[in-house]
N, C-alpha and C. Protein backbone atom coordinates (compact mmCIF):
# COMPACT_ATOMS: atom_id res chain seq x y z
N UNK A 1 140.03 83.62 187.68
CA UNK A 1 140.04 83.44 186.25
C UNK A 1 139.01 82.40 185.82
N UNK A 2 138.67 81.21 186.34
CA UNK A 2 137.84 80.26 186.16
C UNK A 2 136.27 80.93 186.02
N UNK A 3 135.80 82.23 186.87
CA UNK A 3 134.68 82.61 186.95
C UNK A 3 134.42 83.27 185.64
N UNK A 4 135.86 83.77 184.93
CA UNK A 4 135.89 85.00 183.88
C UNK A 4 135.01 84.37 182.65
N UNK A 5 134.17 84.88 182.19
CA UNK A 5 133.57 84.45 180.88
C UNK A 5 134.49 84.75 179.65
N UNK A 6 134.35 83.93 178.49
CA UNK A 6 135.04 83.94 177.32
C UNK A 6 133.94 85.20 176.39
N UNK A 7 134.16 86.29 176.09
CA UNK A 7 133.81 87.23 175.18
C UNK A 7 133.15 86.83 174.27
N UNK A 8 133.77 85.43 173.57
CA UNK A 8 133.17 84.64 172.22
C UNK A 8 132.04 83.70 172.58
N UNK A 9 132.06 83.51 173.64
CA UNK A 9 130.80 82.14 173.83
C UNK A 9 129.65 82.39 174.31
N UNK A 10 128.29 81.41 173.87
CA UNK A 10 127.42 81.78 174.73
C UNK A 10 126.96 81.44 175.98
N UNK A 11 128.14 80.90 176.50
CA UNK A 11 127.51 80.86 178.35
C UNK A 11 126.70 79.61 178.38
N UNK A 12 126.48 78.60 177.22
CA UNK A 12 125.86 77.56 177.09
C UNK A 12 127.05 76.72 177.82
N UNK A 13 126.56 75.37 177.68
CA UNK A 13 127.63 73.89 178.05
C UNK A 13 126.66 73.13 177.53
N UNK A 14 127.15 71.84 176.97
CA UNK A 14 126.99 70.43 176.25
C UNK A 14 128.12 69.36 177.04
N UNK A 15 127.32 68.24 177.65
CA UNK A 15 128.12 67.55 178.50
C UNK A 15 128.36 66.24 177.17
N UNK A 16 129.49 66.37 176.51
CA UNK A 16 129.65 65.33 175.65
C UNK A 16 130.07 63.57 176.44
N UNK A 17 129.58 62.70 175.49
CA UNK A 17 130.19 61.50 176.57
C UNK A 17 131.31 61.54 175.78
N UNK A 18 132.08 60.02 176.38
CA UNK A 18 133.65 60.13 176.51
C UNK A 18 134.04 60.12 174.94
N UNK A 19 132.91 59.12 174.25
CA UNK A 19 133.58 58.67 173.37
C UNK A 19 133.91 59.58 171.98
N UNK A 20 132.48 60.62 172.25
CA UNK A 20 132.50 62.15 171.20
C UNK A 20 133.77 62.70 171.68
N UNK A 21 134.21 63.06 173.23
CA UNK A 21 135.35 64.12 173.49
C UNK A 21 136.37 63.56 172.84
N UNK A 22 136.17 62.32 173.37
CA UNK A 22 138.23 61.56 172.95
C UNK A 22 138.15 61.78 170.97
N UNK A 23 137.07 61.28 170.09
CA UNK A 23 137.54 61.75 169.31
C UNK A 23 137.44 63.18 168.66
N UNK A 24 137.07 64.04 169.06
CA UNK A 24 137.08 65.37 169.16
C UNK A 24 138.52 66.03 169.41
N UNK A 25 138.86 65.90 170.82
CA UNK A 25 140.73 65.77 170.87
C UNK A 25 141.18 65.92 170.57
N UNK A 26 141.33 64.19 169.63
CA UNK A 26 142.15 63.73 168.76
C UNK A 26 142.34 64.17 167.55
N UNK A 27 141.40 64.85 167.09
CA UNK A 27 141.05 65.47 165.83
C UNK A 27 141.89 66.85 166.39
N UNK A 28 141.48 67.61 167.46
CA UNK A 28 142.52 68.67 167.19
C UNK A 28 143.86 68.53 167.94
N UNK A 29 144.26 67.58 168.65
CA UNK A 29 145.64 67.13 168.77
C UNK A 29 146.34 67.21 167.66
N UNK A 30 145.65 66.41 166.35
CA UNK A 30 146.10 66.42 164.64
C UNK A 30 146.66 67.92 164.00
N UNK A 31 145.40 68.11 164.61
CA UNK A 31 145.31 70.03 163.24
C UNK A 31 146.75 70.29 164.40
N UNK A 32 146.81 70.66 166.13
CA UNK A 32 147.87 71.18 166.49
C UNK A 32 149.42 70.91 166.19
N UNK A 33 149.17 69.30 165.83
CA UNK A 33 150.93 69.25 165.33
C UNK A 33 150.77 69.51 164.05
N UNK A 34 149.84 69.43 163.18
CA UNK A 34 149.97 70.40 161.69
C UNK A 34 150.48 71.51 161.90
N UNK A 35 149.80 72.10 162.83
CA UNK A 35 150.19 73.37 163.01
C UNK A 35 151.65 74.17 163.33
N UNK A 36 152.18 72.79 164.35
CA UNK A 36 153.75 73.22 164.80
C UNK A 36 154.29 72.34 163.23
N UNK A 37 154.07 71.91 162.77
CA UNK A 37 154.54 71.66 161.62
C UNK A 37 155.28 72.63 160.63
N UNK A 38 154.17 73.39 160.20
CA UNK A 38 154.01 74.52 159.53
C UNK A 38 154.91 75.34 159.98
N UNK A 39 155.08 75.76 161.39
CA UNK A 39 155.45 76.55 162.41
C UNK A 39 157.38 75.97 162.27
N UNK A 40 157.76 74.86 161.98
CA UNK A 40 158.90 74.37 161.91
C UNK A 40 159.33 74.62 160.21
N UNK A 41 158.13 74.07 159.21
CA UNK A 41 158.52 74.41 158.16
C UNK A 41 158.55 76.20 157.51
N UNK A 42 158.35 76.89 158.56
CA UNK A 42 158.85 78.51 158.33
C UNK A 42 160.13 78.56 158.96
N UNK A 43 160.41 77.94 160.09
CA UNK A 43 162.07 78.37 160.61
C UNK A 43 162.97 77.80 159.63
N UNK A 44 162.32 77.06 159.50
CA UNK A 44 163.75 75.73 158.41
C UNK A 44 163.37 76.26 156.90
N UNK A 45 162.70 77.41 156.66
CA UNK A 45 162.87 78.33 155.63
C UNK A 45 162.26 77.08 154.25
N UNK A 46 161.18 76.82 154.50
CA UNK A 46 160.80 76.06 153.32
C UNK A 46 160.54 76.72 152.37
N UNK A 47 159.81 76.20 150.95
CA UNK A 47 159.60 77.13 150.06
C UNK A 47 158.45 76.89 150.01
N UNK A 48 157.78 78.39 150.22
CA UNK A 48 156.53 79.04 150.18
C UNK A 48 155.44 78.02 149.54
N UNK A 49 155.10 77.55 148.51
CA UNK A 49 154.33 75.98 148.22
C UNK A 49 154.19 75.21 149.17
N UNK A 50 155.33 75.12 149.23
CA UNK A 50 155.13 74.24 150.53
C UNK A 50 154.53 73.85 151.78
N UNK A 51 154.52 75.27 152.15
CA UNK A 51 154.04 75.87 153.04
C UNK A 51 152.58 75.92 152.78
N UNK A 52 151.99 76.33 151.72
CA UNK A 52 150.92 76.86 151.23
C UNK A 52 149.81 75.55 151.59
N UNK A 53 150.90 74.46 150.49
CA UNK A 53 149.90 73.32 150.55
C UNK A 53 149.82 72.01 151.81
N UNK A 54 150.64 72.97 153.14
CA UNK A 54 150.12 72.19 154.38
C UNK A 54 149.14 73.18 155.01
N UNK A 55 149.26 74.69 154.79
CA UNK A 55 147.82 74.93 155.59
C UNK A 55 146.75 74.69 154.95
N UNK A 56 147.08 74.43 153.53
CA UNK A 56 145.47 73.71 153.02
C UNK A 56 144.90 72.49 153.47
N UNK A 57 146.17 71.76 154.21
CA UNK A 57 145.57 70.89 154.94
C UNK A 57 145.34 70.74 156.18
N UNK A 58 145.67 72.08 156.95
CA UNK A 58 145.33 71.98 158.45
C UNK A 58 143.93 72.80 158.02
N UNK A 59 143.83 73.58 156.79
CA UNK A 59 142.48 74.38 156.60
C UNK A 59 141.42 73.06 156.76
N UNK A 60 141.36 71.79 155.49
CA UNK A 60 140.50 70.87 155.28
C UNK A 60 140.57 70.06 156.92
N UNK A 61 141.80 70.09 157.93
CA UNK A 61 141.64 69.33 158.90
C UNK A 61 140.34 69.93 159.90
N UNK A 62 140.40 71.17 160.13
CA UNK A 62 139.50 72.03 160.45
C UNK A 62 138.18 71.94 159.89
N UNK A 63 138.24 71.68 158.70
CA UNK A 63 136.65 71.63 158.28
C UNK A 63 135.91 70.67 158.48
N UNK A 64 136.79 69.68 158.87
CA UNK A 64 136.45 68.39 158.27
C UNK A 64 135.66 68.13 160.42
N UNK A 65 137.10 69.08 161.29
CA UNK A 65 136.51 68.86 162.58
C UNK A 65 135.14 69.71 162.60
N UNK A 66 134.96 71.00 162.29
CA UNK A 66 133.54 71.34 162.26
C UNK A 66 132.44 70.44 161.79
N UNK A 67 132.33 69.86 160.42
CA UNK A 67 131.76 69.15 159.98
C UNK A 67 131.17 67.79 161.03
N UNK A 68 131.95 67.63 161.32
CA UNK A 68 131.52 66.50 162.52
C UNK A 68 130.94 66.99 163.92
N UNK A 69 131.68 68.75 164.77
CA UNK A 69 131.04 68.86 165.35
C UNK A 69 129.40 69.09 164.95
N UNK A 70 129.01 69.74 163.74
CA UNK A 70 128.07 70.20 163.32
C UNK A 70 127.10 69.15 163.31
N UNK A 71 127.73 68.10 163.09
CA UNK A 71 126.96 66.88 162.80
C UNK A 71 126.55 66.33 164.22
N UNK A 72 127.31 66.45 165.08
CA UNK A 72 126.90 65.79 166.81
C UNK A 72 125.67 66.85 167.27
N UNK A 73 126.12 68.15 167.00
CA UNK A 73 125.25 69.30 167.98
C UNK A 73 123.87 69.07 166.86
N UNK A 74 123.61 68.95 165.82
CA UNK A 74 122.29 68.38 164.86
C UNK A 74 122.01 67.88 165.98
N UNK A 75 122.06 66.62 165.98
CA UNK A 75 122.22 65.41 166.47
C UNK A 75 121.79 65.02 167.62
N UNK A 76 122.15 66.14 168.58
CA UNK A 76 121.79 66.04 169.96
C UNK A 76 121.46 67.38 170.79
N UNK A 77 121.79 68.45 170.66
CA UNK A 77 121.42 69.65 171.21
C UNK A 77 120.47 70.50 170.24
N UNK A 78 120.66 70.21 169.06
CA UNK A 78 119.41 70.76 168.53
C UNK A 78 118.10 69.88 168.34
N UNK A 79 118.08 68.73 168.10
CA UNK A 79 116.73 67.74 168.65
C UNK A 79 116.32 67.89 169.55
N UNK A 80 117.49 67.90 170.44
CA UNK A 80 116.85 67.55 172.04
C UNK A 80 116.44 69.01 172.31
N UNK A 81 116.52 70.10 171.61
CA UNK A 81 115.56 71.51 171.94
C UNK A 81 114.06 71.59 171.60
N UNK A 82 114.38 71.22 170.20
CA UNK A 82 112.63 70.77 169.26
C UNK A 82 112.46 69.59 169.95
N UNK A 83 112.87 68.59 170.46
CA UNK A 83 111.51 67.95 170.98
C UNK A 83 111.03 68.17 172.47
N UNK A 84 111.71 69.22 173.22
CA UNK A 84 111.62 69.98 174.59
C UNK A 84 110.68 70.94 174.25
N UNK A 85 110.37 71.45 172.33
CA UNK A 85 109.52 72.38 172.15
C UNK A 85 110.14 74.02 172.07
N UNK A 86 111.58 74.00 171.81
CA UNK A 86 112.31 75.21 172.33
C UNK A 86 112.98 75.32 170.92
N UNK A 87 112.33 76.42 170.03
CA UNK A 87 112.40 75.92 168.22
C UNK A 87 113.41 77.17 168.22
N UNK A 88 113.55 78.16 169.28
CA UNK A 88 114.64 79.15 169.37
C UNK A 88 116.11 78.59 168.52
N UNK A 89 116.07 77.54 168.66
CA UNK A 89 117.36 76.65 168.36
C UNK A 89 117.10 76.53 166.60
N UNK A 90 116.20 76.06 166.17
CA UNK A 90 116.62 77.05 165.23
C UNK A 90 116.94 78.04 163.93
N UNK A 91 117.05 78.86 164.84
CA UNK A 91 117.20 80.67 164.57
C UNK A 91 118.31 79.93 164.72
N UNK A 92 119.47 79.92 166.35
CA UNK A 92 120.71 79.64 166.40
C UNK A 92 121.59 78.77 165.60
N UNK A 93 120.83 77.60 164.74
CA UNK A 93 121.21 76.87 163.81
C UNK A 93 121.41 77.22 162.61
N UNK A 94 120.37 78.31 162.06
CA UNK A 94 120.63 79.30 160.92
C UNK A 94 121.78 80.36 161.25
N UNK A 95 121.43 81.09 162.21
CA UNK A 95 122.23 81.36 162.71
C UNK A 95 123.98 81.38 161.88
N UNK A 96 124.39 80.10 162.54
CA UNK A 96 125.43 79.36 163.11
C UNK A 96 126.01 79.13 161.50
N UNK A 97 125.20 78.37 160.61
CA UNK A 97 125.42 78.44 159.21
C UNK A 97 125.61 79.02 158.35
N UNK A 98 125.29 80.45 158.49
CA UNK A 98 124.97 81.70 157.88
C UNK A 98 127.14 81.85 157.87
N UNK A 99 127.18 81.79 158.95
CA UNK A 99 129.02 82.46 159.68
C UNK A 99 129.55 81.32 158.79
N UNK A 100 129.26 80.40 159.28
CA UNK A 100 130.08 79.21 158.44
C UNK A 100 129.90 79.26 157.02
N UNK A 101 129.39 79.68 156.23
CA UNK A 101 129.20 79.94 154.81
C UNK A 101 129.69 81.08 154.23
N UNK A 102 130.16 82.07 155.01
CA UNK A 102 130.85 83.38 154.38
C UNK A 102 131.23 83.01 153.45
């Protein structure tokens, strides 16, 4: 299973240091207990509002984690391509924005 490729990815890797992963994580440690949140406030039969206006906030928790990854991979995997001279990156940066803007 370890050899199996993910369907969705591109077969790339980014070796983040500690201090990007840990808060990276932590950020979706957050959105996941939002999530069982939500997941508790449907058994315990909340009312629908309710409901509504916590996935608007696991939605903004989510954006808010893209936003920052978007901001590291700028930052460091797409520089460090243009100044290697490898402008392929980006196409993949347009790319990448194009999806995120639907």
């Amino acid at each position: 299973m370890a050899d199996e490729k993910c369907p969705h990815c591109s077969g790339k890797h980014k070796e983040r240091d500690e201090r990007e992963k840990k808060e990276l994580m932590n950020r979706l440690k957050r959105i996941e207990g939002q999530v069982r949140g939500l997941e508790g406030m449907l058994e315990n039969d909340a009312y629908c509002t309710d409901i509504i206006m916590q996935v608007t906030a696991v939605t903004s928790a989510l954006n808010s984690f893209n936003k920052v990854l978007l901001g590291n991979h700028i930052k460091t995997c797409v520089a460090d391509n243009i100044r290697a001279g490898n402008d392929d990156v980006i196409d993949e940066l347009t790319q990448t924005l194009q999806k995120l803007m639907k």
